[in-house]
Each structure stands twice: as structure tokens, then as C-alpha cells.
C-alpha atoms as a PDB file:
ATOM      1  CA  UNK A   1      37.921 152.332 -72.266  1.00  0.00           C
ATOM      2  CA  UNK A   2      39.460 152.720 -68.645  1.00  0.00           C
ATOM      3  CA  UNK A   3      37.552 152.905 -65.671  1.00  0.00           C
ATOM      4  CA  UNK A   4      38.387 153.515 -62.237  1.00  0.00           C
ATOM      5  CA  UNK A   5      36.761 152.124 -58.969  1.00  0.00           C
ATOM      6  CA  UNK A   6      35.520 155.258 -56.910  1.00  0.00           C
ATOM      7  CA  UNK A   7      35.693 154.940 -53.086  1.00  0.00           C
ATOM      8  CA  UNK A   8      32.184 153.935 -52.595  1.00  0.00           C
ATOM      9  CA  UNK A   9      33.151 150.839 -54.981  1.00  0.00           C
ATOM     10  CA  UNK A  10      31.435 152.033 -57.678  1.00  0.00           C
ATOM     11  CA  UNK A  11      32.812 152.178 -61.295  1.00  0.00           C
ATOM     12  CA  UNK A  12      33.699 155.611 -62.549  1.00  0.00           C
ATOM     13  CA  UNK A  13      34.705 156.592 -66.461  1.00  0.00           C
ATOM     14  CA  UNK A  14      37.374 159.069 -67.012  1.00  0.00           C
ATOM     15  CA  UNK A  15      36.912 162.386 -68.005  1.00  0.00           C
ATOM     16  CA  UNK A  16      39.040 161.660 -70.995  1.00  0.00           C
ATOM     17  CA  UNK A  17      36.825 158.610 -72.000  1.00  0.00           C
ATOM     18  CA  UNK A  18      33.883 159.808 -71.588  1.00  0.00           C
ATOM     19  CA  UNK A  19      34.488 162.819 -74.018  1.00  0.00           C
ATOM     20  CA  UNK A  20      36.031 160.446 -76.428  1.00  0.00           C
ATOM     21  CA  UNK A  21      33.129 158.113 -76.708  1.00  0.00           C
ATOM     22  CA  UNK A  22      30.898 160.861 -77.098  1.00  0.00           C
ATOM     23  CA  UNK A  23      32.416 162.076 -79.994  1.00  0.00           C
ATOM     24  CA  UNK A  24      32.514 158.527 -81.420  1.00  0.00           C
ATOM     25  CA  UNK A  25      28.536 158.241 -80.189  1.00  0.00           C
ATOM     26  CA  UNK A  26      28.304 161.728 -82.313  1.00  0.00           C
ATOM     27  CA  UNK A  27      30.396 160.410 -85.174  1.00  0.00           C
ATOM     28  CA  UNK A  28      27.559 157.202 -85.192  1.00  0.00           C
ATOM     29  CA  UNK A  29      24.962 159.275 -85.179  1.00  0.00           C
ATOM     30  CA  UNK A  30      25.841 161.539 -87.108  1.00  0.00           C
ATOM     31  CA  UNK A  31      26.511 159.164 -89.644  1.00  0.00           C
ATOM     32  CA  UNK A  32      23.158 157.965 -90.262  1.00  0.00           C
ATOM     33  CA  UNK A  33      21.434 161.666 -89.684  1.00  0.00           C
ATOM     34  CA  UNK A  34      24.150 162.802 -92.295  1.00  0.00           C
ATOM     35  CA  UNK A  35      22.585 159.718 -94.615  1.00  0.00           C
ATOM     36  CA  UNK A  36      19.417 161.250 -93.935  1.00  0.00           C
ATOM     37  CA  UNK A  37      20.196 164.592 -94.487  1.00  0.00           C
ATOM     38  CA  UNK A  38      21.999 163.571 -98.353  1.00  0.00           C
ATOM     39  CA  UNK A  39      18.462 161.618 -99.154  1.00  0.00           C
ATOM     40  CA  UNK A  40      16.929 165.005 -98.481  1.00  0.00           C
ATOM     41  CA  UNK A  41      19.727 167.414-100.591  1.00  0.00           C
ATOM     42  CA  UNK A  42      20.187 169.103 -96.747  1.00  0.00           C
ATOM     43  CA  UNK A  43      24.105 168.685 -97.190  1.00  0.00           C
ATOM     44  CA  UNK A  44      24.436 172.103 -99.706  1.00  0.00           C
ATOM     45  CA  UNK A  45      22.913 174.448 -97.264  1.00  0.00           C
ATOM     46  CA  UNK A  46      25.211 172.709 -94.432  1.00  0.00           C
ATOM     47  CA  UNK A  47      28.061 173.431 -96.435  1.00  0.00           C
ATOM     48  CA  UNK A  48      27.101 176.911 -96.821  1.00  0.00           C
ATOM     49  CA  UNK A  49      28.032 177.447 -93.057  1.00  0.00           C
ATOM     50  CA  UNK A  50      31.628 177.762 -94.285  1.00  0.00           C
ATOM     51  CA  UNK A  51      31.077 179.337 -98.055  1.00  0.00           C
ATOM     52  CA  UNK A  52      30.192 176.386-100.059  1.00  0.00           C
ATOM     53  CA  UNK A  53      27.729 174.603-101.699  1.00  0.00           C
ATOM     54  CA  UNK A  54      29.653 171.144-102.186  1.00  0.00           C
ATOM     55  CA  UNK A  55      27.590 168.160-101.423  1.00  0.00           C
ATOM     56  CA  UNK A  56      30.960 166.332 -99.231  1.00  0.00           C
ATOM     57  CA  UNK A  57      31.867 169.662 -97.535  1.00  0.00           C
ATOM     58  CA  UNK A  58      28.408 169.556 -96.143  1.00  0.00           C
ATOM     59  CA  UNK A  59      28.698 166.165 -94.919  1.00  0.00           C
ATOM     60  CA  UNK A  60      31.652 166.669 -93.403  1.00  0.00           C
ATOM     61  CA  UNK A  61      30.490 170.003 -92.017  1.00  0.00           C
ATOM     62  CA  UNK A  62      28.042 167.668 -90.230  1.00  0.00           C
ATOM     63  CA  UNK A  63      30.252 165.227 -89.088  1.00  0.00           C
ATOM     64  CA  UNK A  64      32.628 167.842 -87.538  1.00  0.00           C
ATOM     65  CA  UNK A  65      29.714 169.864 -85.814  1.00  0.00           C
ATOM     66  CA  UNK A  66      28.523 165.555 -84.891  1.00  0.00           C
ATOM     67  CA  UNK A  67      31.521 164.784 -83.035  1.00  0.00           C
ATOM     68  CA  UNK A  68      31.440 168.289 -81.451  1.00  0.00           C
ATOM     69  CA  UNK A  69      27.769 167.876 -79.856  1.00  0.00           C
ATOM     70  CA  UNK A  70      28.878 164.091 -79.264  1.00  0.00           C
ATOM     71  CA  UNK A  71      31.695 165.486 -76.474  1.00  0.00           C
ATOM     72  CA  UNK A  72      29.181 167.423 -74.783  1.00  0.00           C
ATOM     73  CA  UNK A  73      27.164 164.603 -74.661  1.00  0.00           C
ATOM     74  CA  UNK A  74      30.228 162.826 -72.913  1.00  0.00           C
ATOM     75  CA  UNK A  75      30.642 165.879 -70.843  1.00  0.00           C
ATOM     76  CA  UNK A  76      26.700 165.579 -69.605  1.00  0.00           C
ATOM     77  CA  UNK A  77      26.216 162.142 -69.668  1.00  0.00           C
ATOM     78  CA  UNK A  78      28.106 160.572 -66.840  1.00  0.00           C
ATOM     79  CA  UNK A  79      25.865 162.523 -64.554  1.00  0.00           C
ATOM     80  CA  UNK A  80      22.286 161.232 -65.829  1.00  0.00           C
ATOM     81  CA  UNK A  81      20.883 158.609 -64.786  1.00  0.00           C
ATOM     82  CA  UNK A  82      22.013 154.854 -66.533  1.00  0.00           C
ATOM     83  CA  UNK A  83      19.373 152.834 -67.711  1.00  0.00           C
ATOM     84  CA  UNK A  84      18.368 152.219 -71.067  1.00  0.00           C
ATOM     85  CA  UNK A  85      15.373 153.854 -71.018  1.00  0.00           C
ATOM     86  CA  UNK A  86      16.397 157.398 -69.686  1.00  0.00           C
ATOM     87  CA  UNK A  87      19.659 156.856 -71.954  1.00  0.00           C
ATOM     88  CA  UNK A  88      17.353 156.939 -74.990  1.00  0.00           C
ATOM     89  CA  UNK A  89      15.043 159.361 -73.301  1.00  0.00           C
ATOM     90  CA  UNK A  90      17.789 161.560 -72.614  1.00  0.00           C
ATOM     91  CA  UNK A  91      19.208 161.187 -76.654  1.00  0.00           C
ATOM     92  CA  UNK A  92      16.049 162.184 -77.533  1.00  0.00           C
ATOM     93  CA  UNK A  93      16.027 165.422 -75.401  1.00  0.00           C
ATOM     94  CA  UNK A  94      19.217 166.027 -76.417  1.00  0.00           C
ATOM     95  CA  UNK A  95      18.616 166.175 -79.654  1.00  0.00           C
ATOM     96  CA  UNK A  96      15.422 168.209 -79.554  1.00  0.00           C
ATOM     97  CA  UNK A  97      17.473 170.537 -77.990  1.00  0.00           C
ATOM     98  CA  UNK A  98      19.765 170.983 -80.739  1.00  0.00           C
ATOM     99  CA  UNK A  99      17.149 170.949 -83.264  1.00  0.00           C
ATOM    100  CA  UNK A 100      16.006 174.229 -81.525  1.00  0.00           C
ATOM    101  CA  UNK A 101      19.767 175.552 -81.039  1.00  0.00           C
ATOM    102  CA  UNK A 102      21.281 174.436 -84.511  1.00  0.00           C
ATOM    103  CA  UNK A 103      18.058 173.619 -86.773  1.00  0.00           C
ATOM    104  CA  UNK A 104      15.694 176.696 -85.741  1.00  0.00           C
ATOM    105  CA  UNK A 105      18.683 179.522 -84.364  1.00  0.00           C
ATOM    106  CA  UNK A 106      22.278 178.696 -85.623  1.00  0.00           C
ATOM    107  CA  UNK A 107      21.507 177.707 -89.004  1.00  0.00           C
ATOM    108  CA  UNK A 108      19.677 180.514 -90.102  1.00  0.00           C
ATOM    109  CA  UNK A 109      21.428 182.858 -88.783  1.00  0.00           C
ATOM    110  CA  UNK A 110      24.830 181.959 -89.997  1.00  0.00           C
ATOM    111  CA  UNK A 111      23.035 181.901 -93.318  1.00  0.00           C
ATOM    112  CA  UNK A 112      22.198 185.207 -93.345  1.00  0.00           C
ATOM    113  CA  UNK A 113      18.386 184.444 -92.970  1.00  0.00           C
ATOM    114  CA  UNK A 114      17.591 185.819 -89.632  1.00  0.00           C
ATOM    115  CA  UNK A 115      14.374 186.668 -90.387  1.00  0.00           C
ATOM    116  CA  UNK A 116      13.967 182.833 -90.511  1.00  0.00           C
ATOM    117  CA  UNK A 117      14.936 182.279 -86.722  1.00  0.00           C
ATOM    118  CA  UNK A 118      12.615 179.891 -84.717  1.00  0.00           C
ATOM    119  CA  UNK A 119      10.309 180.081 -87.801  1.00  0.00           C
ATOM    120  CA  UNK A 120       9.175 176.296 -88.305  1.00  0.00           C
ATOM    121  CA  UNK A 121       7.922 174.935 -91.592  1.00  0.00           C
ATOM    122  CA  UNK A 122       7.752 171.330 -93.471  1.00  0.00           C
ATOM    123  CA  UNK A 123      11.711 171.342 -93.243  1.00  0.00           C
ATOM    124  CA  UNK A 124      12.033 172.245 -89.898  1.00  0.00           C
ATOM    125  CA  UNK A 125       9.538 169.121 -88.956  1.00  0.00           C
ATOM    126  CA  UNK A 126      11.981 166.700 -91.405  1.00  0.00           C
ATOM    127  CA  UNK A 127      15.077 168.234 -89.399  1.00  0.00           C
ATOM    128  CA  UNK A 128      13.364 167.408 -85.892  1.00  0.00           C
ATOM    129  CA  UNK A 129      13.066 163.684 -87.306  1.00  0.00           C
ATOM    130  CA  UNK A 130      16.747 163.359 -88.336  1.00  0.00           C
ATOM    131  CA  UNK A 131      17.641 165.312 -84.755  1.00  0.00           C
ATOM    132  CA  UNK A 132      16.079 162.615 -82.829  1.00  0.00           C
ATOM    133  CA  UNK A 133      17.427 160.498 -84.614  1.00  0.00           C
ATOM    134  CA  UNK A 134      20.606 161.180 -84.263  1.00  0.00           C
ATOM    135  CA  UNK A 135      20.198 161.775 -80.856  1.00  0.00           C
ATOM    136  CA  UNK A 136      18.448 158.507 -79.948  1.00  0.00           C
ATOM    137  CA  UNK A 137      21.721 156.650 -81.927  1.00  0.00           C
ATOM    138  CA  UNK A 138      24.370 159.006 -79.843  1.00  0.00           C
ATOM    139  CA  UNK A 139      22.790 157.867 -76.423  1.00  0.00           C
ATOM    140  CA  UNK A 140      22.823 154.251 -77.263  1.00  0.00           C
ATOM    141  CA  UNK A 141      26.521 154.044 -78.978  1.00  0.00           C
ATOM    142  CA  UNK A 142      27.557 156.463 -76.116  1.00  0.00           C
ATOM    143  CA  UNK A 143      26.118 154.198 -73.025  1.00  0.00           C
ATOM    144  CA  UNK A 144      26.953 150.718 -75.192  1.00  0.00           C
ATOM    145  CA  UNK A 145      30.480 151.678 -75.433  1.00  0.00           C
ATOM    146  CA  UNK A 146      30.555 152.942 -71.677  1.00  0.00           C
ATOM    147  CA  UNK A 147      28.762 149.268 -70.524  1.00  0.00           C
ATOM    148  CA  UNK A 148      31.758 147.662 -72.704  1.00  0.00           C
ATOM    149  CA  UNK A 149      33.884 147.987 -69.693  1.00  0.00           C
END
């Protein structure tokens, strides 16, 4: 990954690197969410964003829409703050936050189920899990690859 030494002598990331390990962050944890999300027969339904119900469609659904919220992780990240602790507090923000924008609005509404918007039931809760999940892993593969340098 290239870095560049900023004026005040501090180490700065390129734009293009920083959007490139987030979607490899996203790809990572989307990986394991995606594992989750098979154990749970969530992959169908995922699939059905594009007109199918094929188990591998769904997964790769996923990983598309992963690698997607992983750049705009890489956008956003660079300007939080660095240490472990908010990097993993941060993951797990982010991926509350797409629980509510993907899990709870998107999703149901590209189904055709808007009555279902923002409703929350014993699926919803499993899908907050596998969000933070995901989102925890993205923060820590994004910041371990940036510390690589």
C-alpha cells in the first residue's frame, strides 16, 4: 500500500488505497457475515434483490454489496480517529448503521415488502449480529492492512 509523508511529517494513505483496502476489509467481512448468513438460509432472499432465489447468487449478491460498503468505509475511515479501540468501535457503528439502512429499509423494500420497513422481529435481531459482525471484521482488516505500511 503507498503512503505519502504529509508536510507536517505525518504519514498519509492515498485516496486510491484507502478505497481499495476497504473493499478488501468489506470482501473479509463479508466473507464470514456471508458464512453466517448461509448457516441461517439468508442467501435466497439476498438473491431475490436481483430476481433469484439461487443460494450462490445470494452470496455473491452479498459480496458485491460487501466490497461496496467496504469503499465507503475507505472513503470515511482515514478521517476517524486510529486506535484500535475506536477502529472497532467505529466497525461496530458502522455496521449498525447498515443494519438500519440495508437490513430494516433497503431490503424490504426492494422486496416488495414495504409494509415491513423498520419493522424488527427475531430475524432482524440475527441480522444486527451478523452486521456487527461484519462490521467489527471490516474495521480491523481495514486499519491492519493500513498499519502494514
Amino acid at each position: 500500500m503507498a503512503s505519502t509523508v504529509s508536510q507536517d511529517g505525518t504519514n498519509s494513505v492515498s485516496f486510491k488505497t484507502t478505497i481499495l483496502s476497504g473493499v478488501i476489509a468489506g470482501l473479509g467481512g463479508g466473507l464470514v457475515f456471508g458464512m453466517m448468513m448461509a448457516m441461517m438460509s439468508m442467501l435466497p432472499m439476498v438473491a431475490g434483490l436481483i430476481g433469484s432465489d439461487n443460494v450462490v447468487v445470494g452470496f455473491m449478491v452479498h459480496m458485491v454489496i460487501s466490497a461496496v460498503i467496504g469503499a465507503s468505509y475507505g472513503f470515511i475511515a482515514p478521517r476517524l480517529p486510529s486506535s484500535w479501540m475506536m477502529t472497532i468501535g467505529a466497525g461496530m457503528v458502522y455496521g449498525v448503521i447498515w443494519w438500519v439502512l440495508g437490513a430494516l429499509v433497503i431490503m424490504p423494500w426492494a422486496l416488495g415488502m414495504g409494509q415491513m420497513v423498520l419493522q424488527i422481529g427475531d430475524m432482524q435481531w440475527l441480522s444486527l449480529m451478523g452486521h456487527i459482525i461484519f462490521g467489527v471484521i471490516m474495521a480491523a482488516v481495514y486499519k491492519w492492512q493500513v498499519n502494514r505500511n
